[in-house]
C-alpha atoms as a PDB file:
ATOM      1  CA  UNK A   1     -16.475  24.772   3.494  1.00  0.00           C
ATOM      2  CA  UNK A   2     -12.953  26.296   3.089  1.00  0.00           C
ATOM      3  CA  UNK A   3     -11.531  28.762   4.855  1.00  0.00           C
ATOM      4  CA  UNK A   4     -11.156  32.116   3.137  1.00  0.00           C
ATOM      5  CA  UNK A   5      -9.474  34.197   5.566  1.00  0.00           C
ATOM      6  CA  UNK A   6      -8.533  34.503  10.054  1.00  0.00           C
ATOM      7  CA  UNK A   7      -9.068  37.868  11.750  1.00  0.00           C
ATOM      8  CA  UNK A   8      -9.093  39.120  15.725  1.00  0.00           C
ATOM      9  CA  UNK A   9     -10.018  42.543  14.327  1.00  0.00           C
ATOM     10  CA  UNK A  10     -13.495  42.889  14.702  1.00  0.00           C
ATOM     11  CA  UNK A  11     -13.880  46.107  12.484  1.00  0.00           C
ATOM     12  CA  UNK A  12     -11.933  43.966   9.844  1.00  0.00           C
ATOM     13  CA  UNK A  13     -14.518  41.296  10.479  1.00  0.00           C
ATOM     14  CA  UNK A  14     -17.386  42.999   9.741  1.00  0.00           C
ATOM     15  CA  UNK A  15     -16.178  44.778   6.258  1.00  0.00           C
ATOM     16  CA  UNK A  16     -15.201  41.047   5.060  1.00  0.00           C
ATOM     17  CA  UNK A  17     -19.080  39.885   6.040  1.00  0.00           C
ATOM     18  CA  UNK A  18     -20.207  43.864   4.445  1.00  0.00           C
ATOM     19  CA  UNK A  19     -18.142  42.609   1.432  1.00  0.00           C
ATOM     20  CA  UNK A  20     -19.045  39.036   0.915  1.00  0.00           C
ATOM     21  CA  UNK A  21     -22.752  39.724   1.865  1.00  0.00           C
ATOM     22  CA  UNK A  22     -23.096  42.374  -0.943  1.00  0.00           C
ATOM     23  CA  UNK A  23     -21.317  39.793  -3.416  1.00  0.00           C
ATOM     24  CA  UNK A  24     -24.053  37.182  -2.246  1.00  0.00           C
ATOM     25  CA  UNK A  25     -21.738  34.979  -1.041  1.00  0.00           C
ATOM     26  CA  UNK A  26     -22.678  32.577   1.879  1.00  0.00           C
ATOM     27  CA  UNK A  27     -19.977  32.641   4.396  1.00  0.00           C
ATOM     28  CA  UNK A  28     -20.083  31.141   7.863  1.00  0.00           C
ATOM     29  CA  UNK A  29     -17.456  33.047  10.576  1.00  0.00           C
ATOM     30  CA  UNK A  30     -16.173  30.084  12.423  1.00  0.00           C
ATOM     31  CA  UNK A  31     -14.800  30.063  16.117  1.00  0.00           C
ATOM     32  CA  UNK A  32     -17.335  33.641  17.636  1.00  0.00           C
ATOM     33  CA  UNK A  33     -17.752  31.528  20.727  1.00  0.00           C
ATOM     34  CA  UNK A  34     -14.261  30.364  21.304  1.00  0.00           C
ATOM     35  CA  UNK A  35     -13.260  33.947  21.048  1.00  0.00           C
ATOM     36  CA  UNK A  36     -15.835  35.331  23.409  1.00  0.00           C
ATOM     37  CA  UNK A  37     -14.718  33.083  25.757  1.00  0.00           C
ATOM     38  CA  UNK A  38     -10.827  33.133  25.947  1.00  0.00           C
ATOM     39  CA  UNK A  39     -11.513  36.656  27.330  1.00  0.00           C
ATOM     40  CA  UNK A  40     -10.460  39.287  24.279  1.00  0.00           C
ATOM     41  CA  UNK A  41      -6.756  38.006  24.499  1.00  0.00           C
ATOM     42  CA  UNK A  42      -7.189  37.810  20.965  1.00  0.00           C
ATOM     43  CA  UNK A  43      -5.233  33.934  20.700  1.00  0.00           C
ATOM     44  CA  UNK A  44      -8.002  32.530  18.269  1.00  0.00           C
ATOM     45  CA  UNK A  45      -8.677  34.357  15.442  1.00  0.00           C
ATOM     46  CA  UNK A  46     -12.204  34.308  13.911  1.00  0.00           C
ATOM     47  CA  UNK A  47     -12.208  32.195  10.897  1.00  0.00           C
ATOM     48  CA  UNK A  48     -14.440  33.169   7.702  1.00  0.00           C
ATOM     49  CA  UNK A  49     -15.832  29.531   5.528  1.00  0.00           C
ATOM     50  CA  UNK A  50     -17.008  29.824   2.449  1.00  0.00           C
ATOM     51  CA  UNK A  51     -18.505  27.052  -0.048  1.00  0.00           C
ATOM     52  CA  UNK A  52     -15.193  25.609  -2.365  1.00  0.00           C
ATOM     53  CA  UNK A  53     -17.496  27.063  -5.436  1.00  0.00           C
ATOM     54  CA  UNK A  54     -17.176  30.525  -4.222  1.00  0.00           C
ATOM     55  CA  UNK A  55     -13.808  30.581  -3.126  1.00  0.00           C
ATOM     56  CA  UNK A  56     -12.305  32.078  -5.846  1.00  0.00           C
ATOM     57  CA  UNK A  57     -14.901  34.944  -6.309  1.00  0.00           C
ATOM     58  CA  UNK A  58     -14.632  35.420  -2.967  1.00  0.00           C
ATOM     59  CA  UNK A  59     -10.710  36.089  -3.074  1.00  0.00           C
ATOM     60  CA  UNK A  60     -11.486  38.713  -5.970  1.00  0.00           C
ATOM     61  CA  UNK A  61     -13.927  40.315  -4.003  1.00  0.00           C
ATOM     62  CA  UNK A  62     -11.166  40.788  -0.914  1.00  0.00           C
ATOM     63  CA  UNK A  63      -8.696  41.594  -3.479  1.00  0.00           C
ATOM     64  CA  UNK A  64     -10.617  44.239  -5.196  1.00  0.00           C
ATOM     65  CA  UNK A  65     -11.264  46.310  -1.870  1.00  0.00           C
ATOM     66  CA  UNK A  66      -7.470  46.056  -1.321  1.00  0.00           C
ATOM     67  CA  UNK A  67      -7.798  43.603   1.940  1.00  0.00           C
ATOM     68  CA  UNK A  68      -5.214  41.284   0.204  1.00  0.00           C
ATOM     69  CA  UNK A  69      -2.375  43.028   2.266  1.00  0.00           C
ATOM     70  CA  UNK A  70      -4.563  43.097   5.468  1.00  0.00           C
ATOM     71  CA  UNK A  71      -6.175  38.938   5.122  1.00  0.00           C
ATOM     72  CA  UNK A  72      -4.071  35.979   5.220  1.00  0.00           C
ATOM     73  CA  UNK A  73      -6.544  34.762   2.051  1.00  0.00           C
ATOM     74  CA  UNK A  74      -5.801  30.927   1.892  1.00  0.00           C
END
């Protein structure tokens, strides 16, 4: 899996699962524990994965509700 995008916002978070789940895109959001754990500090960012195949839809997707200015997309 590649990594489509790091947030600590959790709102932020959730719209880029809202968005990716209504594309039907299988994501995984990498690093929830770490991040519960270092105590809301915010110092690891939630990573979304999602399969090389779908990266690229995936970016238009992001881009298309205007998150391009808000997501590091790699």
């Amino acid at each position: 899996m590649i990594k489509l995008t790091a947030t600590n916002n959790p709102v932020l978070l959730s719209f880029v699962e809202a968005l990716l789940k209504g594309a039907n895109i299988d994501y995984v959001v990498a690093d929830q524990h770490i991040s519960n754990t270092e105590g809301s500090i915010s110092l690891f960012p939630r990573r979304v994965l999602v399969h090389e195949d779908d990266l690229a839809q995936a970016k238009r997707v992001l881009n298309e509700a205007d998150l391009d200015g808000e997501l590091e997309l790699e």
